[in-house]
N, C-alpha and C. Protein backbone atom coordinates (compact mmCIF):
# COMPACT_ATOMS: atom_id res chain seq x y z
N UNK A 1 0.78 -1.14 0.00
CA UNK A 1 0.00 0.00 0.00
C UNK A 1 0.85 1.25 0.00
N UNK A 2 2.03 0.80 0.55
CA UNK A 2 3.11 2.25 0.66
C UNK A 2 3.20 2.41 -0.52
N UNK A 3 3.31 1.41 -1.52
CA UNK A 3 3.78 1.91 -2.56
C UNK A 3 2.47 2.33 -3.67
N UNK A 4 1.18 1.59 -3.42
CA UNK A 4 0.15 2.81 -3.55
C UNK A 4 -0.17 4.35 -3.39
N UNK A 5 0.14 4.12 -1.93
CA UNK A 5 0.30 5.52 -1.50
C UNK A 5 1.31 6.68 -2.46
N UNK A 6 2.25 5.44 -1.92
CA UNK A 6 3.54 6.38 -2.95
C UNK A 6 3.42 6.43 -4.37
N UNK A 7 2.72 5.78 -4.67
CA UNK A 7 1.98 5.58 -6.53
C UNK A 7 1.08 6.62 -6.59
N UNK A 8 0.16 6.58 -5.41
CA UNK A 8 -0.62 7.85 -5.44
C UNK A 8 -0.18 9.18 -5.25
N UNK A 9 0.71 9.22 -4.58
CA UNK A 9 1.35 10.52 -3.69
C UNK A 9 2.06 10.63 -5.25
N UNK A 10 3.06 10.22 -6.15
CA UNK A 10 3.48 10.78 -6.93
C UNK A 10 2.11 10.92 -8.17
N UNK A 11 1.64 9.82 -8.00
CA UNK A 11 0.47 10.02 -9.11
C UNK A 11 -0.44 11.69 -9.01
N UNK A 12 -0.36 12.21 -7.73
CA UNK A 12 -0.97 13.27 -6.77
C UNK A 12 -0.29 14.25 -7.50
N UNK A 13 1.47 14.52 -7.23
CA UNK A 13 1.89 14.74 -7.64
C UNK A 13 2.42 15.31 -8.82
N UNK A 14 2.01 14.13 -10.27
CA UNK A 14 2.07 14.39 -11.38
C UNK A 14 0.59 14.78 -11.82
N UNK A 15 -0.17 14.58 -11.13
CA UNK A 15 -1.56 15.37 -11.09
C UNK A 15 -1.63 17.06 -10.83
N UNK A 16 -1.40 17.03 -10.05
CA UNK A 16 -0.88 18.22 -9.34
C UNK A 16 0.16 18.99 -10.08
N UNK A 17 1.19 18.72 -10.81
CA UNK A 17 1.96 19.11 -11.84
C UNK A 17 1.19 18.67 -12.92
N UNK A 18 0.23 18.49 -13.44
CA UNK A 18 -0.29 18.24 -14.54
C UNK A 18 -1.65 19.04 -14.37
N UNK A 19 -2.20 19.36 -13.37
CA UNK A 19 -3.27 20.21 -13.18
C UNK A 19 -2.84 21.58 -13.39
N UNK A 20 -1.28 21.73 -12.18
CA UNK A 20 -0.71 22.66 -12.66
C UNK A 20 0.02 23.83 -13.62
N UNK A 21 0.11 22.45 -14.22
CA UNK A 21 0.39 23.12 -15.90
C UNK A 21 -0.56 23.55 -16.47
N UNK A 22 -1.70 22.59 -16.51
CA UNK A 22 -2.58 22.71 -17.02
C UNK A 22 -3.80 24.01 -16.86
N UNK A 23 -3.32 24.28 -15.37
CA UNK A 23 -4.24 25.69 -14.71
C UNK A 23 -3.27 26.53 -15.09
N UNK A 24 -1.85 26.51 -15.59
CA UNK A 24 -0.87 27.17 -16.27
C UNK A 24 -1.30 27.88 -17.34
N UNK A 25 -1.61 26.73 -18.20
CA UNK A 25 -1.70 26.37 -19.23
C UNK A 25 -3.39 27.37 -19.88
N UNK A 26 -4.37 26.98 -18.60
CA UNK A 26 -5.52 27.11 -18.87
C UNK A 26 -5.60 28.76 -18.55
N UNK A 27 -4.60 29.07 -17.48
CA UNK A 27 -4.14 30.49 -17.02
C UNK A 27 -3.43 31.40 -18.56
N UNK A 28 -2.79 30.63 -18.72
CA UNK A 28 -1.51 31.26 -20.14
C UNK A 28 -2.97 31.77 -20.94
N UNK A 29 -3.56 30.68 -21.30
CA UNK A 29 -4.97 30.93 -22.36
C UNK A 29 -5.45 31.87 -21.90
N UNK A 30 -6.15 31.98 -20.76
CA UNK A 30 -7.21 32.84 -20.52
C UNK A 30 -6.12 34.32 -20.60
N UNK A 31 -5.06 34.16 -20.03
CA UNK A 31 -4.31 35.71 -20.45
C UNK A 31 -4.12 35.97 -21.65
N UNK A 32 -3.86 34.91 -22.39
CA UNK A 32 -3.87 34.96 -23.80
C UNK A 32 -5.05 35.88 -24.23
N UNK A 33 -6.26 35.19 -24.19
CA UNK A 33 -7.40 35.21 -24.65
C UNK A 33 -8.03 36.59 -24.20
N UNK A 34 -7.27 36.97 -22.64
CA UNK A 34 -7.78 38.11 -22.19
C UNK A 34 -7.37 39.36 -23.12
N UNK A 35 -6.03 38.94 -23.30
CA UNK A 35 -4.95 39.93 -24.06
C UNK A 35 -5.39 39.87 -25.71
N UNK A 36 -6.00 39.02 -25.99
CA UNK A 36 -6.41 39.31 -27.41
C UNK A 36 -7.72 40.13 -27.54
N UNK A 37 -8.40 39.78 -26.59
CA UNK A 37 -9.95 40.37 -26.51
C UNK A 37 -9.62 42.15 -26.35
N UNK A 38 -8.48 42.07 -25.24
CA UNK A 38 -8.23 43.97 -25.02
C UNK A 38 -8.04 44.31 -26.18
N UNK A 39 -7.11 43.80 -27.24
CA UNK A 39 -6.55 44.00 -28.18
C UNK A 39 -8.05 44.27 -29.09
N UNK A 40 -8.85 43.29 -29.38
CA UNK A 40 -9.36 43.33 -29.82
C UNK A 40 -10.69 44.96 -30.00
N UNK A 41 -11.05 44.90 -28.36
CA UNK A 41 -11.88 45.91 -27.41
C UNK A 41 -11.11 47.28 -28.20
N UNK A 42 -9.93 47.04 -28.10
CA UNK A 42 -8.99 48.26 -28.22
C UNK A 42 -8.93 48.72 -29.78
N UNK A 43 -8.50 47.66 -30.60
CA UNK A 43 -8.92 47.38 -32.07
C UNK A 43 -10.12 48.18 -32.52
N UNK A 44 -11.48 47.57 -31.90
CA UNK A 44 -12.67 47.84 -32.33
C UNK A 44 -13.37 49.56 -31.56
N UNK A 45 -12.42 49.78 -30.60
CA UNK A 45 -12.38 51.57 -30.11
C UNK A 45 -12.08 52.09 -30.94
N UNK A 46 -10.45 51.84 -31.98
CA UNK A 46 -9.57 52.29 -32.18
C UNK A 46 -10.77 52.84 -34.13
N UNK A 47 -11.30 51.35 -34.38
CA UNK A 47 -12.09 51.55 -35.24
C UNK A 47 -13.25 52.59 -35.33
N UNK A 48 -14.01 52.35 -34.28
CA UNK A 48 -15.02 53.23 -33.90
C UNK A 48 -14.62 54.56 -33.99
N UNK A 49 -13.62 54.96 -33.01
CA UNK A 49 -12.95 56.02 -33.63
C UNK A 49 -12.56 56.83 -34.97
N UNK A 50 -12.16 55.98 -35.28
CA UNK A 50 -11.51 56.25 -36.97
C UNK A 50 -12.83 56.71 -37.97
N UNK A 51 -13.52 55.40 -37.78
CA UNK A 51 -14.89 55.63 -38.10
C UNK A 51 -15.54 57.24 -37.72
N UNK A 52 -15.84 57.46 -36.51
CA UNK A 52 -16.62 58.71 -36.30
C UNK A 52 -15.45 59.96 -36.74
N UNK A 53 -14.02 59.68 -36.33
CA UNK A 53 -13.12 60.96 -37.36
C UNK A 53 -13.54 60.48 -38.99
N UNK A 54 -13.83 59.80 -39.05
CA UNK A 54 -14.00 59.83 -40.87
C UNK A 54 -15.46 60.25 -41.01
N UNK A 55 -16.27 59.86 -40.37
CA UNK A 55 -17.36 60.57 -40.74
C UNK A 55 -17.14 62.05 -40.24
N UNK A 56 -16.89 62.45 -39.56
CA UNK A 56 -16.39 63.71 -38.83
C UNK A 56 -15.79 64.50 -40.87
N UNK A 57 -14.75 64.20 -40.82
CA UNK A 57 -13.96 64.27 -42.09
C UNK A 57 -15.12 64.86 -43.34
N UNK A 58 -16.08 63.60 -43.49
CA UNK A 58 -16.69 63.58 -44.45
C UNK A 58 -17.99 64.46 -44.11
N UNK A 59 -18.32 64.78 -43.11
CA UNK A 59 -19.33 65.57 -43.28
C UNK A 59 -18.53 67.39 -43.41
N UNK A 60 -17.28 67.45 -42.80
CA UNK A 60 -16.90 69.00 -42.96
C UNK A 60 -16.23 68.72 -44.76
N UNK A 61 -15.88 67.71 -45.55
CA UNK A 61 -15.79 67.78 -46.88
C UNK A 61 -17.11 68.26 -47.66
N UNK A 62 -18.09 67.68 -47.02
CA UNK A 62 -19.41 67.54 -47.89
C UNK A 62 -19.93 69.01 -47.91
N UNK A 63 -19.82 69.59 -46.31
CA UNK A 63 -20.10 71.02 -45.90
C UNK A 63 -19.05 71.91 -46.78
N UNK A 64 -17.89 71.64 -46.63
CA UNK A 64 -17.02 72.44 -47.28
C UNK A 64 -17.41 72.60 -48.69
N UNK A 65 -17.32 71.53 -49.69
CA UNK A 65 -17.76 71.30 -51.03
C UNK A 65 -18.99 71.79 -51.25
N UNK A 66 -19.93 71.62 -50.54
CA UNK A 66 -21.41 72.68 -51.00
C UNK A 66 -21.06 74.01 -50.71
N UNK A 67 -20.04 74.71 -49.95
CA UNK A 67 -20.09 75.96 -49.49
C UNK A 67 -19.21 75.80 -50.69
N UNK A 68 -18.20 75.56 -51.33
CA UNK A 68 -17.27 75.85 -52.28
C UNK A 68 -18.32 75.88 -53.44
N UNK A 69 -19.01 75.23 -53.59
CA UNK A 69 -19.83 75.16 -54.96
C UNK A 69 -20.87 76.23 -55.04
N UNK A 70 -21.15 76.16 -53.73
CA UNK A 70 -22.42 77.59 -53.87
C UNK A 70 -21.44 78.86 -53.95
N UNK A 71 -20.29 78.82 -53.42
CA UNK A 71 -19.83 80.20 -53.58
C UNK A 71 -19.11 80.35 -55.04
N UNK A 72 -18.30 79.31 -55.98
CA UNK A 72 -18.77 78.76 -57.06
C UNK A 72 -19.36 79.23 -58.25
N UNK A 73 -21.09 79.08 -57.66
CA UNK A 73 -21.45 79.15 -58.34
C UNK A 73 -22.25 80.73 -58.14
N UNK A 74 -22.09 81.42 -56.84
CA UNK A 74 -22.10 83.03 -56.76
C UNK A 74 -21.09 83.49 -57.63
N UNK A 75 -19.77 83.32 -57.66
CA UNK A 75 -18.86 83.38 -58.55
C UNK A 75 -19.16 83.45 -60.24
N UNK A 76 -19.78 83.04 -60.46
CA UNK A 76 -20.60 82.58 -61.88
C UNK A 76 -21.37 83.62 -61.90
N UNK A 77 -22.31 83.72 -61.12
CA UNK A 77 -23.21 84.23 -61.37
C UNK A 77 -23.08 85.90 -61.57
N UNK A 78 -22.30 86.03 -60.65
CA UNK A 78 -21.37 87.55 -60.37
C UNK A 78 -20.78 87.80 -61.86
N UNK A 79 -20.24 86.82 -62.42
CA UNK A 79 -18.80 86.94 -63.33
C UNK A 79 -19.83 86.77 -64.83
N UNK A 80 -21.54 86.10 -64.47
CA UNK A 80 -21.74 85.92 -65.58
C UNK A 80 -22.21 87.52 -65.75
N UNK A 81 -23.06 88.21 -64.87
CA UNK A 81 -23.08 89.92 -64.82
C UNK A 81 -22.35 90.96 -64.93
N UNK A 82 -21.21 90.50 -64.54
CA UNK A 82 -20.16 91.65 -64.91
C UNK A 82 -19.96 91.50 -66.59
N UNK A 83 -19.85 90.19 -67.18
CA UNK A 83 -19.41 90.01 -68.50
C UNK A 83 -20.67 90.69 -69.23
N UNK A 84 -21.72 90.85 -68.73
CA UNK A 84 -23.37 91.03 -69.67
C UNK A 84 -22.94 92.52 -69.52
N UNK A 85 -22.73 92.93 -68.03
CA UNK A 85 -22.79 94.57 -68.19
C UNK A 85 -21.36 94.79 -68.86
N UNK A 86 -20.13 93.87 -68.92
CA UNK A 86 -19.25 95.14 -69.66
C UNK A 86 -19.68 94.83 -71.19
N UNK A 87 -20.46 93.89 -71.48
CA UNK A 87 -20.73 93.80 -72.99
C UNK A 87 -21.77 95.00 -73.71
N UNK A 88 -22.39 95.13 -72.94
CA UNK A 88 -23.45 96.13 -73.04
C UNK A 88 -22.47 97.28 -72.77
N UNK A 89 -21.84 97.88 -72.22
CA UNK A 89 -20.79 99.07 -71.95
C UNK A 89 -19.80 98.90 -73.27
N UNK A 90 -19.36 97.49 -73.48
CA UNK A 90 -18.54 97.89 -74.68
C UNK A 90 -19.38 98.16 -76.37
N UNK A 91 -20.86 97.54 -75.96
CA UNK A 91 -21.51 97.88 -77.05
C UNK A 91 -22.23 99.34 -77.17
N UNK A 92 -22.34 100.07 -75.76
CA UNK A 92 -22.39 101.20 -75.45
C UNK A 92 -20.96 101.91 -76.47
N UNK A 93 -20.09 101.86 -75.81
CA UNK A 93 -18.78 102.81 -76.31
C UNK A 93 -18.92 102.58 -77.66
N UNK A 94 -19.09 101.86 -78.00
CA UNK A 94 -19.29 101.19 -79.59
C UNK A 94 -19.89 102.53 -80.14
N UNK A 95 -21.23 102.52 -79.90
CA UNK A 95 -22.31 103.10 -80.22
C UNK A 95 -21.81 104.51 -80.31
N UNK A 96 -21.60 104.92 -78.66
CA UNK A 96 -21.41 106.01 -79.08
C UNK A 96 -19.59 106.69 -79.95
N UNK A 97 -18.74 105.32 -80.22
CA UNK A 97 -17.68 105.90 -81.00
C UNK A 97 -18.04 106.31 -82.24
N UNK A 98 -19.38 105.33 -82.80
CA UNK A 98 -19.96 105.16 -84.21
C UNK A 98 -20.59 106.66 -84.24
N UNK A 99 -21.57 107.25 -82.99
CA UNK A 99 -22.04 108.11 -82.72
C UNK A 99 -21.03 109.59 -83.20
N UNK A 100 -19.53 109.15 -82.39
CA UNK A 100 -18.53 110.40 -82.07
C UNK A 100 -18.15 110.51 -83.82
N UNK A 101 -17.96 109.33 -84.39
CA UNK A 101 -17.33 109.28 -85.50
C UNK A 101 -17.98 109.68 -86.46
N UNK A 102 -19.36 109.28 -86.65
CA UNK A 102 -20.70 110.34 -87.67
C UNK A 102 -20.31 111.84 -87.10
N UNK A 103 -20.75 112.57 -86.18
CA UNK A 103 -20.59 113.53 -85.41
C UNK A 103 -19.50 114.59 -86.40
N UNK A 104 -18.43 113.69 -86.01
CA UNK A 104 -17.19 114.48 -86.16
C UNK A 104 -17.12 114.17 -87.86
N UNK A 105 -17.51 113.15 -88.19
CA UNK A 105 -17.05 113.27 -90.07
C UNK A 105 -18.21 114.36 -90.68
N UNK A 106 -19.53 114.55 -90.10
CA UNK A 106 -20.75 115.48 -90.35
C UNK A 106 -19.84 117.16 -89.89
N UNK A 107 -19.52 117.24 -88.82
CA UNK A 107 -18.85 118.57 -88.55
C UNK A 107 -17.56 118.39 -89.45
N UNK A 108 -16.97 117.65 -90.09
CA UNK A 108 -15.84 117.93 -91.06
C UNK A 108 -16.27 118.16 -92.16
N UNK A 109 -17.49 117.79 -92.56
CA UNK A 109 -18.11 118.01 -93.90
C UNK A 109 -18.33 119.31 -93.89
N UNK A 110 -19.39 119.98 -92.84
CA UNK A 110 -20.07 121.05 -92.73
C UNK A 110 -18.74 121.97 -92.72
N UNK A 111 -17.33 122.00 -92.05
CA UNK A 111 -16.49 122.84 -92.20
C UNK A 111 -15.84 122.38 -93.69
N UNK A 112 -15.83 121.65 -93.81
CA UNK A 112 -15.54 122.00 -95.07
C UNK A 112 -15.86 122.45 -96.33
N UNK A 113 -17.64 122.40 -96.03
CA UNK A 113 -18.66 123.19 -97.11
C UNK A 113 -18.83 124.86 -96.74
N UNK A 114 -18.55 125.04 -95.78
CA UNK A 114 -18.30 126.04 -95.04
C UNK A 114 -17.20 127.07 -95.65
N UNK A 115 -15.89 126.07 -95.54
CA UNK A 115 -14.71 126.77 -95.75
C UNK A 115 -14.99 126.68 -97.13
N UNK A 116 -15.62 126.18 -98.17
CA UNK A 116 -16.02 126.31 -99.64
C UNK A 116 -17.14 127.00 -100.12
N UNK A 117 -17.94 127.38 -99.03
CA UNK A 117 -18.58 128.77 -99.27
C UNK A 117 -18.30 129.87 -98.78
N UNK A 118 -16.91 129.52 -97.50
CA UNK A 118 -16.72 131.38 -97.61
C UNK A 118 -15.66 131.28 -98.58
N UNK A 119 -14.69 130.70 -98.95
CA UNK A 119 -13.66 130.84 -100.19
C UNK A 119 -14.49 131.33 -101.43
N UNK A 120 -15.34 130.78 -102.12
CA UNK A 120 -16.40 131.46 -102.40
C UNK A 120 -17.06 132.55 -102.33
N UNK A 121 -17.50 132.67 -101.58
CA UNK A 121 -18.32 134.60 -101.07
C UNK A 121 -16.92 135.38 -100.95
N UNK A 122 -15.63 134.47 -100.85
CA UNK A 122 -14.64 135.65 -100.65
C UNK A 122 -14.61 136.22 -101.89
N UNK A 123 -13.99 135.13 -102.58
CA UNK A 123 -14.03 135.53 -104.26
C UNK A 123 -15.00 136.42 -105.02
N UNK A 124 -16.62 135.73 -104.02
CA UNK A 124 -17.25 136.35 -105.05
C UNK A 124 -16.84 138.22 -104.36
N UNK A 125 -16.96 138.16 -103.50
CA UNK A 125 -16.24 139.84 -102.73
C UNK A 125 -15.67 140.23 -103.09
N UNK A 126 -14.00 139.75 -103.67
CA UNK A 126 -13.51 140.34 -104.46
C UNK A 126 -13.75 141.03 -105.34
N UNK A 127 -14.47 139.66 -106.28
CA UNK A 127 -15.42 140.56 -107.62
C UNK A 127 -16.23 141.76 -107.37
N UNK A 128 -16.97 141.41 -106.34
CA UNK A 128 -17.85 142.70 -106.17
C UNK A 128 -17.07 144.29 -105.54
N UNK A 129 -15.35 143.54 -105.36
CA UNK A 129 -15.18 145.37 -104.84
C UNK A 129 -14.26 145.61 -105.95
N UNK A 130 -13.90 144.82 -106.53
CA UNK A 130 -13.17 145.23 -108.28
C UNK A 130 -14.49 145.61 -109.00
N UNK A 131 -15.47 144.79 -109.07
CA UNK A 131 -16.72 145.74 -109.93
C UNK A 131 -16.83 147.27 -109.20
N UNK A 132 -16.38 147.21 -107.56
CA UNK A 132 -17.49 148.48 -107.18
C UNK A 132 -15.86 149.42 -107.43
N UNK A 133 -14.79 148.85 -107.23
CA UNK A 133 -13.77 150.22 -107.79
C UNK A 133 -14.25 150.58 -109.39
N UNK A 134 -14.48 149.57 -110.14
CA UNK A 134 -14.07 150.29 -111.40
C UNK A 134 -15.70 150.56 -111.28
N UNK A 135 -16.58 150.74 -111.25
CA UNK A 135 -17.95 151.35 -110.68
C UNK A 135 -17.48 152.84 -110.22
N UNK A 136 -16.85 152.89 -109.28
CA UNK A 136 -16.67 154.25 -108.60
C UNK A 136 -15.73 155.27 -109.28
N UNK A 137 -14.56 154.43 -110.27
CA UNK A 137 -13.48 154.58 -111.20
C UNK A 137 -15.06 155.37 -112.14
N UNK A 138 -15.66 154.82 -112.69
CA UNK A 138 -16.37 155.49 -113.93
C UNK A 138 -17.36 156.41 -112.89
N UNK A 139 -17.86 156.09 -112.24
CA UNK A 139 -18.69 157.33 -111.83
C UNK A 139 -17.69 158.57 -111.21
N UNK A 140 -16.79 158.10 -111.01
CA UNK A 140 -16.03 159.42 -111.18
C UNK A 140 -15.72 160.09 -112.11
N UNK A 141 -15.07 159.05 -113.18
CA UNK A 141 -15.15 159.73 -114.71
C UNK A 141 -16.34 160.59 -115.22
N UNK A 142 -17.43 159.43 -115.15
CA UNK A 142 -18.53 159.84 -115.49
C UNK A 142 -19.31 161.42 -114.74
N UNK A 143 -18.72 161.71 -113.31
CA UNK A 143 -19.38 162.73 -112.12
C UNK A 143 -17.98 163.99 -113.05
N UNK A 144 -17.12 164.23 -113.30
CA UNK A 144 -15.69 164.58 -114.38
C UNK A 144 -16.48 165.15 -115.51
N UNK A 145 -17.02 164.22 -116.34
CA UNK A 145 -17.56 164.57 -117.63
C UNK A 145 -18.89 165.53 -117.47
N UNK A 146 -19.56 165.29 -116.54
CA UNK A 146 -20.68 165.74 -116.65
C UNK A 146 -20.58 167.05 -115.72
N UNK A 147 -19.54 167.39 -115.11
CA UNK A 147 -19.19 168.41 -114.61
C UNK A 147 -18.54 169.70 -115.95
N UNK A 148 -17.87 168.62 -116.58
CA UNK A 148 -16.65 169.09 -118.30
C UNK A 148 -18.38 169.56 -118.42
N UNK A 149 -19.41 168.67 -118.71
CA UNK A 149 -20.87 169.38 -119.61
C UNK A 149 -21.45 170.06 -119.55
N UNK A 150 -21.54 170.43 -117.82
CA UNK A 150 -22.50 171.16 -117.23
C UNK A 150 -21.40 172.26 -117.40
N UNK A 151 -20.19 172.72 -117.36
CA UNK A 151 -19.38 173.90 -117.42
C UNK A 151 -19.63 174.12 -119.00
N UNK A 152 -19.41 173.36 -119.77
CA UNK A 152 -19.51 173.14 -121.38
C UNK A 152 -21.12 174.28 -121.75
N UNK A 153 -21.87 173.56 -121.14
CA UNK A 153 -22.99 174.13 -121.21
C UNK A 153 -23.19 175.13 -120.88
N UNK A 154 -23.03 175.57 -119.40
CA UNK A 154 -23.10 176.93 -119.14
C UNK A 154 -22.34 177.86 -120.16
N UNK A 155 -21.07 177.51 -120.30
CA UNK A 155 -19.97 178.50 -121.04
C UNK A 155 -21.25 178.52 -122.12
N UNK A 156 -21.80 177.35 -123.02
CA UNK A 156 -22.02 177.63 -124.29
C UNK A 156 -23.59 178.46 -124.14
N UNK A 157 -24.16 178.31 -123.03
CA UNK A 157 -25.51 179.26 -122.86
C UNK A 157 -24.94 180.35 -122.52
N UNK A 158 -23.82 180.74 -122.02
CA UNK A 158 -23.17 181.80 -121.66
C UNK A 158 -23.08 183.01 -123.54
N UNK A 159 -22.00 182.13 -124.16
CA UNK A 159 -21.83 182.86 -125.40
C UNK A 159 -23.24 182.95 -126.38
N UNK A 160 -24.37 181.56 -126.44
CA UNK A 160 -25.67 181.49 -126.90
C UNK A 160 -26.26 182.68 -126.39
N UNK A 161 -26.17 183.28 -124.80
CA UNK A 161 -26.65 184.66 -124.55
C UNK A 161 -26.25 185.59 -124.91
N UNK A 162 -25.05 186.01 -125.05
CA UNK A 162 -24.61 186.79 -125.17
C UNK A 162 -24.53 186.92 -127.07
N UNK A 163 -24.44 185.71 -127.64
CA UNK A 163 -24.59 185.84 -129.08
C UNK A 163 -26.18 186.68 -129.11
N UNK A 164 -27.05 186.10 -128.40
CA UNK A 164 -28.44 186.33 -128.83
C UNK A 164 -28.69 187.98 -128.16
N UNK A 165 -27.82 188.46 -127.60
CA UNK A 165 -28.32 190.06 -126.88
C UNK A 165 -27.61 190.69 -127.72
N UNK A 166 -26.23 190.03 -128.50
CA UNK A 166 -26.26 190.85 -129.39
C UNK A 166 -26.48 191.38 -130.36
N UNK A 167 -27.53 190.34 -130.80
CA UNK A 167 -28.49 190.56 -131.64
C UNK A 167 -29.45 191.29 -131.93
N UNK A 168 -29.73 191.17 -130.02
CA UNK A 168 -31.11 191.37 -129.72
C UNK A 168 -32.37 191.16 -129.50
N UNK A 169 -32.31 189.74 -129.65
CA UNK A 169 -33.43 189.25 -129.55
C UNK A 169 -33.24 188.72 -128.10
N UNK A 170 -33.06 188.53 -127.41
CA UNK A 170 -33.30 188.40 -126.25
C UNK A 170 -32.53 189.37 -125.46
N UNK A 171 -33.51 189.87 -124.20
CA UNK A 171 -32.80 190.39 -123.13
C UNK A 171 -31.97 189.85 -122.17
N UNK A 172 -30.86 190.24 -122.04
CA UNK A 172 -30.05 189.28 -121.01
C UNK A 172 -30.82 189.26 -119.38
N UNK A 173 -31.60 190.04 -119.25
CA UNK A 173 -32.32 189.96 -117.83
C UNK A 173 -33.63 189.45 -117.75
């Protein structure tokens, strides 16, 4: 029986070292198992996380991108108005260069029909003060002669009287 005992006592023994290992063993696991699960716990935080920064991410992209697009498309809308009004301003200046340019070729005409009717009236002026000298040239001649006639005359009613009183037939008074 001693050696039962002692069969048992080591059998106890290698039980006991075999439980031991085994609660080692079953210990190692469960730390194992504990240590994978943190890992895991920690993993699936680490995800969760990531997750809500990415949605985080994606909703200030989505916000950002509609504010970029609406401002965008204020941009547009601004840029499509400025282009309408400077088109209309450059079709303005247009207008009125076409405007400045009739204007000014109509006032170059008019001065120059202008400057061809007073060159004209000058000329014709001329003529008219060369007609009015030699005009004034003969009525002087002519105011000359008829002065020569009227003296002519008198002298010759002068001697016609005096021929005729000495005749007698007329009285000189």
């Amino acid at each position: 029986m001693a050696h039962f005992v002692q069969g048992t006592t080591k059998m106890s023994a290698a039980e006991g070292s075999m439980e031991h290992a085994e609660c080692d063993q079953s210990s190692s696991r469960k730390n194992l198992t504990n240590s994978l699960e943190q890992k895991i716990r920690c993993l699936e935080k680490q995800r969760k996380e990531l997750l809500e920064v990415n949605q985080q991410w994606d909703q200030q992209f989505r916000s950002m991108k509609e504010s970029y697009e609406k401002k965008v498309a204020e941009l547009k809308t601004k840029l499509d108005a400025a282009e309408r009004f400077l088109g209309a301003q450059e079709k303005e200046r247009e207008q009125t260069q076409r405007d400045s340019d009739r204007l000014r070729d109509q006032t170059r005409q008019r001065l120059q029909r202008q400057e061809k009717e007073k060159e004209s009236l000058n000329e014709e002026l001329h003529e008219l003060k060369k007609e009015n000298k030699l005009l004034k040239e003969k009525n002087a001649l002519i105011s000359k002669k008829k002065e020569h006639y009227e003296c002519e005359i008198k002298r010759l009613n002068k001697v016609s009287a005096r021929s005729d009183w000495g005749d007698g037939r007329r009285d000189p008074f």
